[in-house]
C-alpha atoms as a PDB file:
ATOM      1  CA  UNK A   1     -24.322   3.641 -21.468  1.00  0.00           C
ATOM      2  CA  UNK A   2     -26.926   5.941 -20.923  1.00  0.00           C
ATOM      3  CA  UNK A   3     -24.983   8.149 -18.295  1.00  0.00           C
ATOM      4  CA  UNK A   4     -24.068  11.949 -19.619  1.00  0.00           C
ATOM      5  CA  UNK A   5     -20.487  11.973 -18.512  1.00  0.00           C
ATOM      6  CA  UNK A   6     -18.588  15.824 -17.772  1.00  0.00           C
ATOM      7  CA  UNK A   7     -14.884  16.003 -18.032  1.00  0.00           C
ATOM      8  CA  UNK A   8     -13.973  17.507 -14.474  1.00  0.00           C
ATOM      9  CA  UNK A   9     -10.070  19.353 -13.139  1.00  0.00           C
ATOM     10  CA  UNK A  10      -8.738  18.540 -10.026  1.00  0.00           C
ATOM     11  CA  UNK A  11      -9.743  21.896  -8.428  1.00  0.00           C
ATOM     12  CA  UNK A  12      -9.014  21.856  -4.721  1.00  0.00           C
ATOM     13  CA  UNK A  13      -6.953  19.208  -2.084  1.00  0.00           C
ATOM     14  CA  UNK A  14      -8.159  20.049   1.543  1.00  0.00           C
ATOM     15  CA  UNK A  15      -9.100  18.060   4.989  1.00  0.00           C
ATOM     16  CA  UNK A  16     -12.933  18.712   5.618  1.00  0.00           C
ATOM     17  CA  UNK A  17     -12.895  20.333   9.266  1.00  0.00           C
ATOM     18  CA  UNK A  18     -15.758  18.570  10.409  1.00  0.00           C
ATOM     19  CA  UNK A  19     -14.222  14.656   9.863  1.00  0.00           C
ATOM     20  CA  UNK A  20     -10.820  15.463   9.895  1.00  0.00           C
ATOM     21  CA  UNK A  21     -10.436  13.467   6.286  1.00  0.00           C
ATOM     22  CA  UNK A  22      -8.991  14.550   2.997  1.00  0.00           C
ATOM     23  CA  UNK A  23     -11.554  15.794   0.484  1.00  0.00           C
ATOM     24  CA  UNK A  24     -10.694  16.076  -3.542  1.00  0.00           C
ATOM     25  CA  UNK A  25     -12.727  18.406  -5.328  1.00  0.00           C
ATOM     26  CA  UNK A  26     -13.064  17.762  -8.982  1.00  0.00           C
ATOM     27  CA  UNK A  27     -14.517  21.036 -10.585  1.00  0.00           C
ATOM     28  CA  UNK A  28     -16.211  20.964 -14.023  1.00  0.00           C
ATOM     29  CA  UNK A  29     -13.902  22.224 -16.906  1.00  0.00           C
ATOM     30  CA  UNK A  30     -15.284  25.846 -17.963  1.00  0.00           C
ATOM     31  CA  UNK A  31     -17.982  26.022 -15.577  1.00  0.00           C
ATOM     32  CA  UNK A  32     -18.909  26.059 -11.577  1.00  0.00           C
ATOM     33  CA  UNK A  33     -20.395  22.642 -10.420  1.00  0.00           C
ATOM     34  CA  UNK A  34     -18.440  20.168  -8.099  1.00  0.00           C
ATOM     35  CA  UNK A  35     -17.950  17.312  -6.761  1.00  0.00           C
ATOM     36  CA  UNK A  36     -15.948  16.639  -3.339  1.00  0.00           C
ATOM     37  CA  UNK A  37     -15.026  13.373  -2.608  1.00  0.00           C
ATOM     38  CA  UNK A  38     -13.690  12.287   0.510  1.00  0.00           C
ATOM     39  CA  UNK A  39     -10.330   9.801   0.177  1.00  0.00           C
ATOM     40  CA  UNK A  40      -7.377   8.864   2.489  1.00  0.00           C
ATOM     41  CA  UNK A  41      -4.063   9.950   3.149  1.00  0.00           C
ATOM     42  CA  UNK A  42      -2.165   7.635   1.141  1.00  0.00           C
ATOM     43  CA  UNK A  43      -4.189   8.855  -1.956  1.00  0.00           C
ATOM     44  CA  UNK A  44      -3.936  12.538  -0.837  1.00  0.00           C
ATOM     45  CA  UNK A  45      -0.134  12.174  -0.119  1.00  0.00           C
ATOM     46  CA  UNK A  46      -0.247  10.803  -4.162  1.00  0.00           C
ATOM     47  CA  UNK A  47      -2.403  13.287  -5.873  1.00  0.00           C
ATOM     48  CA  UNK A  48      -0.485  16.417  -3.597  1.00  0.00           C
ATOM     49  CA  UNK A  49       3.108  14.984  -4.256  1.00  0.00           C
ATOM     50  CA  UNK A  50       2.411  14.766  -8.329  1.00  0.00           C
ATOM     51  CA  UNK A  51       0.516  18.345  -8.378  1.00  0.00           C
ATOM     52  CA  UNK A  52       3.912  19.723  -6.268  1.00  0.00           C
ATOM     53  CA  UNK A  53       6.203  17.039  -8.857  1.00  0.00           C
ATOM     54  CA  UNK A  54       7.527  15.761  -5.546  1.00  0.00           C
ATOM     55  CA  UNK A  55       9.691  12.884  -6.153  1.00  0.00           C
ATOM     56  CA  UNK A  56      10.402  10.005  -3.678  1.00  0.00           C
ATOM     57  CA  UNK A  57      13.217   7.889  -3.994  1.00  0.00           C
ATOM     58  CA  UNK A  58      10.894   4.991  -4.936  1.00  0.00           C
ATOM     59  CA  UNK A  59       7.656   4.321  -6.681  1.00  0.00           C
ATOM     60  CA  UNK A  60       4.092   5.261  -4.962  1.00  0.00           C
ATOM     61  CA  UNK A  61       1.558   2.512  -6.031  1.00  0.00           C
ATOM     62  CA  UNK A  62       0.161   5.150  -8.463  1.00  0.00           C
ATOM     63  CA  UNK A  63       3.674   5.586 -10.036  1.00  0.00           C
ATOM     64  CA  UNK A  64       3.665   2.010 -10.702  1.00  0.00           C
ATOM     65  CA  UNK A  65       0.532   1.652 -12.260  1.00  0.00           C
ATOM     66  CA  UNK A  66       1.753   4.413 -14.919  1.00  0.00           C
ATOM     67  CA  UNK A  67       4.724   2.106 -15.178  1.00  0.00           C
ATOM     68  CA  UNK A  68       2.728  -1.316 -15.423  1.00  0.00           C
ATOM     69  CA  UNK A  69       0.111   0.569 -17.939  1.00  0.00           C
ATOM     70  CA  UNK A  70       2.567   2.261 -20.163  1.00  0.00           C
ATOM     71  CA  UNK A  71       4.631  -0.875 -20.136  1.00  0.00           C
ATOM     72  CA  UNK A  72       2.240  -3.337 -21.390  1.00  0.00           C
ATOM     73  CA  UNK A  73       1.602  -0.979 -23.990  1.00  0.00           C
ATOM     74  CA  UNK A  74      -1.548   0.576 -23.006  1.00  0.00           C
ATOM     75  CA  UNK A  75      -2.619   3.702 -22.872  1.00  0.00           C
ATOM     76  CA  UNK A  76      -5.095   5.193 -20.353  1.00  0.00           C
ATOM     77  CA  UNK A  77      -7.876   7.241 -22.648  1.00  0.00           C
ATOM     78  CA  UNK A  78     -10.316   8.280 -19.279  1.00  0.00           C
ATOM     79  CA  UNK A  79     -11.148   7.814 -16.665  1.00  0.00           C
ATOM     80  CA  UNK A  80     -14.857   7.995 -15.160  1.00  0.00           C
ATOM     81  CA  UNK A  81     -16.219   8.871 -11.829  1.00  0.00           C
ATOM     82  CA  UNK A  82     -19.397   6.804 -12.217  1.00  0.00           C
ATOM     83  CA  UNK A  83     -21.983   6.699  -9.709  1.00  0.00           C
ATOM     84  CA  UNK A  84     -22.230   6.513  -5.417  1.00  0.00           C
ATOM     85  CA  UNK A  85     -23.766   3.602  -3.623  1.00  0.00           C
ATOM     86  CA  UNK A  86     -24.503   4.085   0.065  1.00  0.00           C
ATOM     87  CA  UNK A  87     -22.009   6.843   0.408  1.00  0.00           C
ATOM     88  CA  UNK A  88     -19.213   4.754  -2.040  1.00  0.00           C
ATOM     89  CA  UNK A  89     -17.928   6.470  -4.939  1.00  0.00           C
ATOM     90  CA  UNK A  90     -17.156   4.379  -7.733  1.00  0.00           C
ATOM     91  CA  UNK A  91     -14.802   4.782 -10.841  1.00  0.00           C
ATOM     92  CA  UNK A  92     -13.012   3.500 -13.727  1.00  0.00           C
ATOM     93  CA  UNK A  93      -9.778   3.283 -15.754  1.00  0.00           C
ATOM     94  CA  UNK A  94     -10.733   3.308 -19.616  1.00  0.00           C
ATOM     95  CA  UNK A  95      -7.643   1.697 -21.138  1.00  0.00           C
ATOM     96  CA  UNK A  96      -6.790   0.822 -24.318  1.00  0.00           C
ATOM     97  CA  UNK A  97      -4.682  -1.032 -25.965  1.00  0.00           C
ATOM     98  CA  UNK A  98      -3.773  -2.994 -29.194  1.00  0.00           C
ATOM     99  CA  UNK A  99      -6.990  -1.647 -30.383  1.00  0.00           C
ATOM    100  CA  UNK A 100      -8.793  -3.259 -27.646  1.00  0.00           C
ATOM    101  CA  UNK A 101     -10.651  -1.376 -24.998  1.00  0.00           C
ATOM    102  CA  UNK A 102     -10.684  -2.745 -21.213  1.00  0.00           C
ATOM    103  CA  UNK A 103     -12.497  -0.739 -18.882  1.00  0.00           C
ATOM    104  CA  UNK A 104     -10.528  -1.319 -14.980  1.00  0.00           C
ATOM    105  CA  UNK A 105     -13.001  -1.132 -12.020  1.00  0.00           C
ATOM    106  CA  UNK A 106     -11.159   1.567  -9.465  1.00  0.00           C
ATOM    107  CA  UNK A 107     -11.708   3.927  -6.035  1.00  0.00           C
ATOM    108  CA  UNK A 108     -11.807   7.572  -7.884  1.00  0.00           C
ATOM    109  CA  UNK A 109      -9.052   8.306  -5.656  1.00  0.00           C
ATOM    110  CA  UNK A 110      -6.602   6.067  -7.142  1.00  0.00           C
ATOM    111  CA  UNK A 111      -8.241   6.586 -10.866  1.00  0.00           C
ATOM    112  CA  UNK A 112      -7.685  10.386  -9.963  1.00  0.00           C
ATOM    113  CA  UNK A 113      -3.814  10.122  -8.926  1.00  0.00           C
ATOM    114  CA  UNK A 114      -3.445   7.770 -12.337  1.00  0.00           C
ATOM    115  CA  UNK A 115      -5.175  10.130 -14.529  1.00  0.00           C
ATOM    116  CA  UNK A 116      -2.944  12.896 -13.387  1.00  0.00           C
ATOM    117  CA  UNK A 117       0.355  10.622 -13.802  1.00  0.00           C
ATOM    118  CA  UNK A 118      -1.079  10.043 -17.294  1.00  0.00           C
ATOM    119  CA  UNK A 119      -2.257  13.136 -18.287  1.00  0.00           C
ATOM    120  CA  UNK A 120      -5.109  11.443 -19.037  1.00  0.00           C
ATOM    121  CA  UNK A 121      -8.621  13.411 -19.044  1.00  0.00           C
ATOM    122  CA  UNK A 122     -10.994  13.005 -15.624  1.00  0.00           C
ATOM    123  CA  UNK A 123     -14.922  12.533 -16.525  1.00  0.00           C
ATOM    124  CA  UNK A 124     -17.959  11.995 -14.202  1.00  0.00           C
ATOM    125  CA  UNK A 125     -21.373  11.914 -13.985  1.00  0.00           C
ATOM    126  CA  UNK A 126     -23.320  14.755 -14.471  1.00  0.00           C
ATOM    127  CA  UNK A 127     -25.935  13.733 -11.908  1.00  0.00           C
ATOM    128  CA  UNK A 128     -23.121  13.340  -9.417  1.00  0.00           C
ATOM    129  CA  UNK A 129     -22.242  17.433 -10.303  1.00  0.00           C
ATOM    130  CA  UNK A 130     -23.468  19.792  -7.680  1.00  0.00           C
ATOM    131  CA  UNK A 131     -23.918  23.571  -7.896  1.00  0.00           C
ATOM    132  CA  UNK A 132     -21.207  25.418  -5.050  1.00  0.00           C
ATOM    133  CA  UNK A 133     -22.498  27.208  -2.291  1.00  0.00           C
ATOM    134  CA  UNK A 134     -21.197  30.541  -2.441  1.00  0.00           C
ATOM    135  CA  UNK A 135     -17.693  31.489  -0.224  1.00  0.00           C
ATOM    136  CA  UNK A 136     -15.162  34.282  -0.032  1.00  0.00           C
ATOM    137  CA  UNK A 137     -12.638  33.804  -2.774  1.00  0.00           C
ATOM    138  CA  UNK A 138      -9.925  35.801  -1.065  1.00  0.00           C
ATOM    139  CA  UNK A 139     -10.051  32.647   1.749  1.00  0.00           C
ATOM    140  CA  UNK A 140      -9.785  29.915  -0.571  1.00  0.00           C
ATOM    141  CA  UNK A 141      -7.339  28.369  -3.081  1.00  0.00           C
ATOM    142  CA  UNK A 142      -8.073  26.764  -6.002  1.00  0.00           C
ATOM    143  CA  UNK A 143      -5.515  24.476  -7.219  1.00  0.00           C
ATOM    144  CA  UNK A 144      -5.767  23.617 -11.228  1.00  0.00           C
ATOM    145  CA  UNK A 145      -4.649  20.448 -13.123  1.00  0.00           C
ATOM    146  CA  UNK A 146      -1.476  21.627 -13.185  1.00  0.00           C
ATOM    147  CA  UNK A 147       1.084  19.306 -12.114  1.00  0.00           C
ATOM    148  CA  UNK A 148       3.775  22.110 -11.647  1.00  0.00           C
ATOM    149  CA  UNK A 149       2.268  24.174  -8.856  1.00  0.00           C
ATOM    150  CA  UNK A 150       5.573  25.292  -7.301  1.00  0.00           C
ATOM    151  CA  UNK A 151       8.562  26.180  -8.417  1.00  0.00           C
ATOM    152  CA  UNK A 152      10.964  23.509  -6.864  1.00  0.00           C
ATOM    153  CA  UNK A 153      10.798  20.925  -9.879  1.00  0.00           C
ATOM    154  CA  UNK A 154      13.425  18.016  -8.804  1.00  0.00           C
ATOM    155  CA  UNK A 155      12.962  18.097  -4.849  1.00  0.00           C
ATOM    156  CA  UNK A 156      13.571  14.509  -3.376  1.00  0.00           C
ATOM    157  CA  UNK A 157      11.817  13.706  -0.460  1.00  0.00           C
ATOM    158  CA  UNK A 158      11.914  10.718   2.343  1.00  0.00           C
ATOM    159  CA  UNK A 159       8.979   9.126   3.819  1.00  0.00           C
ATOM    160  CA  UNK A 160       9.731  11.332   6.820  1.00  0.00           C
ATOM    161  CA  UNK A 161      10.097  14.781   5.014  1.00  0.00           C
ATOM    162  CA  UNK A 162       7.087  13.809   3.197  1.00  0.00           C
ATOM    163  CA  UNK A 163       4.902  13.627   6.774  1.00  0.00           C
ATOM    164  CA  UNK A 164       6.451  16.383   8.253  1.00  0.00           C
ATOM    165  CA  UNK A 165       5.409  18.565   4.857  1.00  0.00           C
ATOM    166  CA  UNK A 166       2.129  17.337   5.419  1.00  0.00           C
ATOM    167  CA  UNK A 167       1.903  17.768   9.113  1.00  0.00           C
ATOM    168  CA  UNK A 168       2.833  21.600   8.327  1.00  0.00           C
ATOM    169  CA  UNK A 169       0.278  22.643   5.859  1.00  0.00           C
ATOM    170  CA  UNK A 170      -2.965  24.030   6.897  1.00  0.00           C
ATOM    171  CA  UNK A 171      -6.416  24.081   5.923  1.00  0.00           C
ATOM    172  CA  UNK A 172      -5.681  27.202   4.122  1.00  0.00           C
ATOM    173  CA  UNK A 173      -3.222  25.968   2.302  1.00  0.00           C
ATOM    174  CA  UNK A 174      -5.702  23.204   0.479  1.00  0.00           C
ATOM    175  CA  UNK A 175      -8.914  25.581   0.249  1.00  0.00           C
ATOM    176  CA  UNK A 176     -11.987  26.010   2.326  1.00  0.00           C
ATOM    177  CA  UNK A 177     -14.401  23.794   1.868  1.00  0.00           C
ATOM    178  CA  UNK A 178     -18.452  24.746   2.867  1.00  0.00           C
ATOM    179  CA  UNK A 179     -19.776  21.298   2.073  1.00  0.00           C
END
């Protein structure tokens, strides 16, 4: 595969003011470039809930994938944020297992909210890497890879304490986004 691949962090969970939709920025490791990509709640609930370790009473989708992948014995190496086609980002899961490698077709969202179950490392395409515009710092947070962001490590929450956490944050609270 001729594609230079970057390993990227999750840097920044916010709702783009102009659509009103949840953007993840994945910020390459050690240096400045970016790359925002725009996903949906469920997928924003995910990747926010593990980065808090917010625990529901049952599994997300993404917490059964870990469950299905570590239970057949596989172990997720990558995954890859590959190219965009007519505004579509694509990615991958790079598993591997038994010495075999099987590469898993996937929306970067949910490859995103797996990797960070996993621990596994994020990677995309350098072309899809864009220099940031520059913004005031003191108005934006940057959230790292980090799953353990707060403090509260063992909170349970219910569908309905989940929305109404959600419903409360603010813009500010994700990061500012000048995309």
């Amino acid at each position: 595969m001729g594609v230079e691949m970057i390993e990227v962090v999750v840097s920044k969970l916010g709702i783009d003011p102009g659509t009103k939709t949840y953007v993840v920025v994945l910020q390459e490791k050690g240096a400045a470039r970016l790359l925002p990509i725009w996903i949906g709640q469920a997928e924003a609930e995910s990747i926010v809930m593990h980065m808090h370790n917010m625990k529901r009473a049952r599994p997300l989708t993404h917490d059964l994938c870990k469950a299905i992948i570590t239970g057949l014995g596989a172990t997720l190496k990558r995954v890859q944020i590959t190219r965009v086609e007519n505004n579509t980002y694509y990615g991958e899961l790079l598993l591997e297992r038994d010495g075999n490698s099987i590469r898993v077709d996937s929306r970067p969202s949910d490859a995103i909210a797996i990797a960070l179950r996993l621990e596994a490392p994020i990677f995309a395409a350098e072309s899809l890497l864009m220099v940031p515009e520059d913004e005031d710092e003191s108005e934006s947070e940057s959230y790292g890879s980090s799953p353990n962001l707060t403090p509260d490590t063992s909170s349970e929450l219910s569908a309905e304490q989940l929305k109404i956490y959600l419903e409360q944050l603010r813009p500010e609270d994700f990061g500012k986004f000048k995309l």
